[in-house]
Protein backbone atom coordinates (compact mmCIF):
# COMPACT_ATOMS: atom_id res chain seq x y z
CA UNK A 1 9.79 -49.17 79.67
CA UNK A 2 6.40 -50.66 78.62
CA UNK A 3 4.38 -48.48 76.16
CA UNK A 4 2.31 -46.11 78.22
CA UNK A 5 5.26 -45.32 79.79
CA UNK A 6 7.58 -44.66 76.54
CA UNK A 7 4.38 -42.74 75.28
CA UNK A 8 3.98 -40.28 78.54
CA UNK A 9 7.95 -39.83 78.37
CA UNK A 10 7.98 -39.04 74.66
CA UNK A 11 5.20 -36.56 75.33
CA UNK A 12 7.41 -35.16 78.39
CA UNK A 13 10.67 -35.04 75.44
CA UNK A 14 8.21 -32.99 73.18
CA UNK A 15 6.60 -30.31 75.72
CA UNK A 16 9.83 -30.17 77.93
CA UNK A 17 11.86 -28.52 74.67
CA UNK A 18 9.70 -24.64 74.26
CA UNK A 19 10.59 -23.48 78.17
CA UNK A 20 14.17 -24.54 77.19
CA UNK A 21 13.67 -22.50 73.82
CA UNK A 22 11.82 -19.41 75.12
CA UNK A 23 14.47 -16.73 74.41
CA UNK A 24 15.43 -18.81 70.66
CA UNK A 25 14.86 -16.37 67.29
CA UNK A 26 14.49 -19.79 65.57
CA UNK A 27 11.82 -20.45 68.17
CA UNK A 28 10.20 -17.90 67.68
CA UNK A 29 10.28 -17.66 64.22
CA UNK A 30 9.76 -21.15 63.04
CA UNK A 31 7.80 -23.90 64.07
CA UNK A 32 10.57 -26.53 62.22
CA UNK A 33 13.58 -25.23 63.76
CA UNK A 34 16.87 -26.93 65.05
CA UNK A 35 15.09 -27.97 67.98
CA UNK A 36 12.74 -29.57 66.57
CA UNK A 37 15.16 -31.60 64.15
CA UNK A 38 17.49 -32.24 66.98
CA UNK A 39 14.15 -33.82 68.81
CA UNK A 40 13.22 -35.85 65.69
CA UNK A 41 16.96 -36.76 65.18
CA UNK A 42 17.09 -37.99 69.30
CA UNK A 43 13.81 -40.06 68.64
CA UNK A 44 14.78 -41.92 65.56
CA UNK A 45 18.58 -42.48 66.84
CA UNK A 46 18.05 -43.53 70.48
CA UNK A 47 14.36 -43.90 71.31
CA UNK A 48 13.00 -45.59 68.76
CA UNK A 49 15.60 -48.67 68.43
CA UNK A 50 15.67 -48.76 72.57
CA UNK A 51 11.55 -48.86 72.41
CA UNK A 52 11.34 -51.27 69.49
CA UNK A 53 13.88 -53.57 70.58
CA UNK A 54 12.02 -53.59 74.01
CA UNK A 55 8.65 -54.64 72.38
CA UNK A 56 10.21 -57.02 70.22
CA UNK A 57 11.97 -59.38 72.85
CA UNK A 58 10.01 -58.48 75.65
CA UNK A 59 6.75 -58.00 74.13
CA UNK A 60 4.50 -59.22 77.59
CA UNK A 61 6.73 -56.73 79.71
CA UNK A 62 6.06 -53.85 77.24
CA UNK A 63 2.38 -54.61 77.34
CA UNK A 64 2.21 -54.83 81.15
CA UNK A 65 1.12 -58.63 81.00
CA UNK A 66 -2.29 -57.54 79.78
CA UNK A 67 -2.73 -60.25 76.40
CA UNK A 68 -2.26 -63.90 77.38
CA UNK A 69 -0.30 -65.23 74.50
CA UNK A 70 -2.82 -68.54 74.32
CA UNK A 71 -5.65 -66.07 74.20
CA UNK A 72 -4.53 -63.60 72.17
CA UNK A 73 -2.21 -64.98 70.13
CA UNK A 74 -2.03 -62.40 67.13
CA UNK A 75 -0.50 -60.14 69.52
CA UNK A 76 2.66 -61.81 69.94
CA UNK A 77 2.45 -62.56 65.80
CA UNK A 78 1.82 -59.14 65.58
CA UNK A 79 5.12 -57.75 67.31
CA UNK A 80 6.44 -56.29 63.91
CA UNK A 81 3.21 -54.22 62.80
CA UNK A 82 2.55 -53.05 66.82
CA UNK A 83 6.49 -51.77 66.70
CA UNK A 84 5.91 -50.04 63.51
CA UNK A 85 2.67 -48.47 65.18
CA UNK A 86 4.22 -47.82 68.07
CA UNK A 87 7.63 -45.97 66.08
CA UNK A 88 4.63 -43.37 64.53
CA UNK A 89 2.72 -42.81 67.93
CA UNK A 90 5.76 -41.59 69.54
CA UNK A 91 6.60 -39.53 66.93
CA UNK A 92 3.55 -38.58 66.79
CA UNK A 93 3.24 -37.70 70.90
CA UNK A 94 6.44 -36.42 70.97
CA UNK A 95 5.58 -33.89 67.45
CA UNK A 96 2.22 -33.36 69.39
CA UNK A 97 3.43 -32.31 73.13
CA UNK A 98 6.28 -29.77 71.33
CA UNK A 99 3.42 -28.18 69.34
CA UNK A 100 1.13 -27.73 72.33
CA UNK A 101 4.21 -26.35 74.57
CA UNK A 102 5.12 -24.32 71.58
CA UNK A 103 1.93 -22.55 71.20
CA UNK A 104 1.55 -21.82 75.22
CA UNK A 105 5.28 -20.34 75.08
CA UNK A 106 4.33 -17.73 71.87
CA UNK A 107 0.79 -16.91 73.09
CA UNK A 108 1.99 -16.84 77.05
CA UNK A 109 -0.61 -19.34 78.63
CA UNK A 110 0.30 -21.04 81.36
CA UNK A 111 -2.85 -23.43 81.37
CA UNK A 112 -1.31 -25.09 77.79
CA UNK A 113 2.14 -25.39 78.96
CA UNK A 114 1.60 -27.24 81.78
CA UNK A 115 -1.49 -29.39 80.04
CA UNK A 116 1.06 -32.17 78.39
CA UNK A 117 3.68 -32.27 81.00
CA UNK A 118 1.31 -32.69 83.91
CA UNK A 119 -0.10 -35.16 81.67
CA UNK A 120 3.09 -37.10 81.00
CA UNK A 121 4.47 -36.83 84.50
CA UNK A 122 0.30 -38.46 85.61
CA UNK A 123 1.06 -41.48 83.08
CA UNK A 124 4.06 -41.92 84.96
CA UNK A 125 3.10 -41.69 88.64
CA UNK A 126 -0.57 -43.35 88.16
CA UNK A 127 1.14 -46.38 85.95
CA UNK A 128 3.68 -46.79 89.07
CA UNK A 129 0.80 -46.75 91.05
CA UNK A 130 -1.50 -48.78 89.29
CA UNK A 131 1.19 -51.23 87.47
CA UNK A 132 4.11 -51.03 90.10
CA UNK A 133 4.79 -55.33 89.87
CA UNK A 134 4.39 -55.58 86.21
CA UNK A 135 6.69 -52.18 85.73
CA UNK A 136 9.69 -54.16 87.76
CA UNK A 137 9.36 -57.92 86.86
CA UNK A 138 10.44 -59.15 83.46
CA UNK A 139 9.27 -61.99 82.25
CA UNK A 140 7.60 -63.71 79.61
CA UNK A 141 3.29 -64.12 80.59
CA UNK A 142 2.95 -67.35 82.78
CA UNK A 143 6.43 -66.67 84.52
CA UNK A 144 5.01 -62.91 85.42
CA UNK A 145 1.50 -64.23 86.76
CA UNK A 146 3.13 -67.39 88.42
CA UNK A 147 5.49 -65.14 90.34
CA UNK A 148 8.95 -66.21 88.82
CA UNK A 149 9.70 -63.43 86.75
CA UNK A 150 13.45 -61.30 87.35
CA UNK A 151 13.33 -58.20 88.68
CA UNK A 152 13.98 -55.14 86.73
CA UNK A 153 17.12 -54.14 88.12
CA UNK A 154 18.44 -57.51 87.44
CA UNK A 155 17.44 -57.79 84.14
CA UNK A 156 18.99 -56.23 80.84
CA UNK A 157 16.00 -54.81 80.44
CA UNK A 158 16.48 -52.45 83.41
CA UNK A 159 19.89 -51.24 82.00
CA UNK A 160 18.10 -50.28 78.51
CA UNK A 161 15.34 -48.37 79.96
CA UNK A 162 17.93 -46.51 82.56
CA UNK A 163 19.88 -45.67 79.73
CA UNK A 164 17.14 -44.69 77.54
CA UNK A 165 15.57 -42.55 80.03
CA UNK A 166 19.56 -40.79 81.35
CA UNK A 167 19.74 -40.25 77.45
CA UNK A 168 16.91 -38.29 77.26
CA UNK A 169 17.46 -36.36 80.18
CA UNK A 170 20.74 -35.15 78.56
CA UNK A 171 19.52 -34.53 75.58
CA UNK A 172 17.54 -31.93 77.07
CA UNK A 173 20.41 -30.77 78.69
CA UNK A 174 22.09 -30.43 75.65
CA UNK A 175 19.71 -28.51 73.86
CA UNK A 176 19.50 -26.27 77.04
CA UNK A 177 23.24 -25.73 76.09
CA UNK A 178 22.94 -24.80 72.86
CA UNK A 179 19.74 -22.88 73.39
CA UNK A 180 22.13 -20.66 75.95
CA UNK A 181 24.75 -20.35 73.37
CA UNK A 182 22.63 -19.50 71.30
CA UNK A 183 20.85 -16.60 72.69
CA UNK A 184 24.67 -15.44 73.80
CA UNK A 185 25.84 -15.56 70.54
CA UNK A 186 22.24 -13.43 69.41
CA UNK A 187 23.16 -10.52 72.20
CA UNK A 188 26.89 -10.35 71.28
C-alpha cells in the first residue's frame, strides 16, 4: 500500500499485540519479550521487503502521485535512501504503537490503548476517503493524472498488498495462539 498507509498499519501491528498479551508473565514482566521479537522478526521478514519492493518499482503509487517526477526529480533518484527511511519509520511506528499499548495494558487506561489504534484505523479510513483513486490505480505519474493507469485489483501490485496485509492479520492470529498456549501451559 502507499506509505501512510503501511505506516498506520504498522502502528495497528504494534498496538494490536498487548490486548492479545494481557494474561502473558513475559508481558508482564518484560518489555523485550517473545512478542516483541516475533513482531520485529514479522517486520523485517515480510513487511519490510513487501513495503520496499513497493516503493522501489512503484515509487508514484507509494507516494499517492503527490511529486511529479519532472518537478521533483530527486525523489525518484532518491528511491534507495526514502526505502531505507521508510524500513526505520516502520520499525520505528510499529516499536512505538506496542510501547504505548503496552503501557495502557500494565497501568489499565483505556484512553492509551485505544490512542494508536484509533489512530491507525483514522489513517486508514480518512486516506480511503481522501485518496480513494490514487489508493486503486497503479501507474507511473502522467499515466495516473491522464486517467490510464490499471486498477489495483488488476495489477500485481494489488496481490502484494492483499498478501501483505492477510499476512499480518495472521500473524496476529498466531501470536494470539501462542499467547493462549501460553497462559495454559502457566495454569497447568
Amino acid at each position: 500500500m502507499p506509505v501512510p498507509f503501511n505506516l498506520a498499519t504498522s502502528l495497528l501491528l504494534g498496538a494490536s499485540l498487548p490486548p492479545l498479551l494481557r494474561r502473558s508473565e513475559a508481558f508482564r514482566h518484560s518489555f523485550a519479550n517473545w512478542a516483541l521479537l516475533a513482531l520485529a522478526l514479522f517486520m523485517a521478514l515480510v513487511f519490510t521487503p513487501a513495503t520496499t519492493y513497493l516503493v522501489r518499482y512503484f515509487p508514484h503509487w507509494s507516494t499517492l502521485y503527490a511529486f511529479d517526477p519532472q518537478l521533483f526529480p530527486l525523489v525518484e533518484r532518491g528511491v534507495g535512501p526514502l526505502s531505507a527511511a521508510l524500513v526505520l519509520s516502520y520499525f520505528g511506528v510499529a516499536a512505538g504503537g506496542y510501547a504505548v499499548s503496552r503501557h495502557a495494558i500494565l497501568t489499565n487506561q483505556v484512553v492509551w490503548l485505544a490512542l494508536p489504534l484509533a489512530t491507525g484505523a483514522g489513517i486508514w479510513a480518512v486516506g480511503l476517503w481522501h485518496w480513494q483513486l490514487q489508493v486503486l490505480t497503479v501507474g507511473e505519474f502522467d499515466a495516473f493524472w491522464q486517467g490510464s493507469g490499471t486498477l489495483l485489483h488488476r495489477h500485481r501490485v494489488g496481490a502484494v498488498a492483499l498478501l501483505l496485509h492477510l499476512g499480518a492479520l495472521v500473524f496476529l492470529a498466531l501470536v494470539r495462539r501462542l499467547a493462549a498456549r501460553q497462559g495454559q501451559a502457566m495454569r497447568a
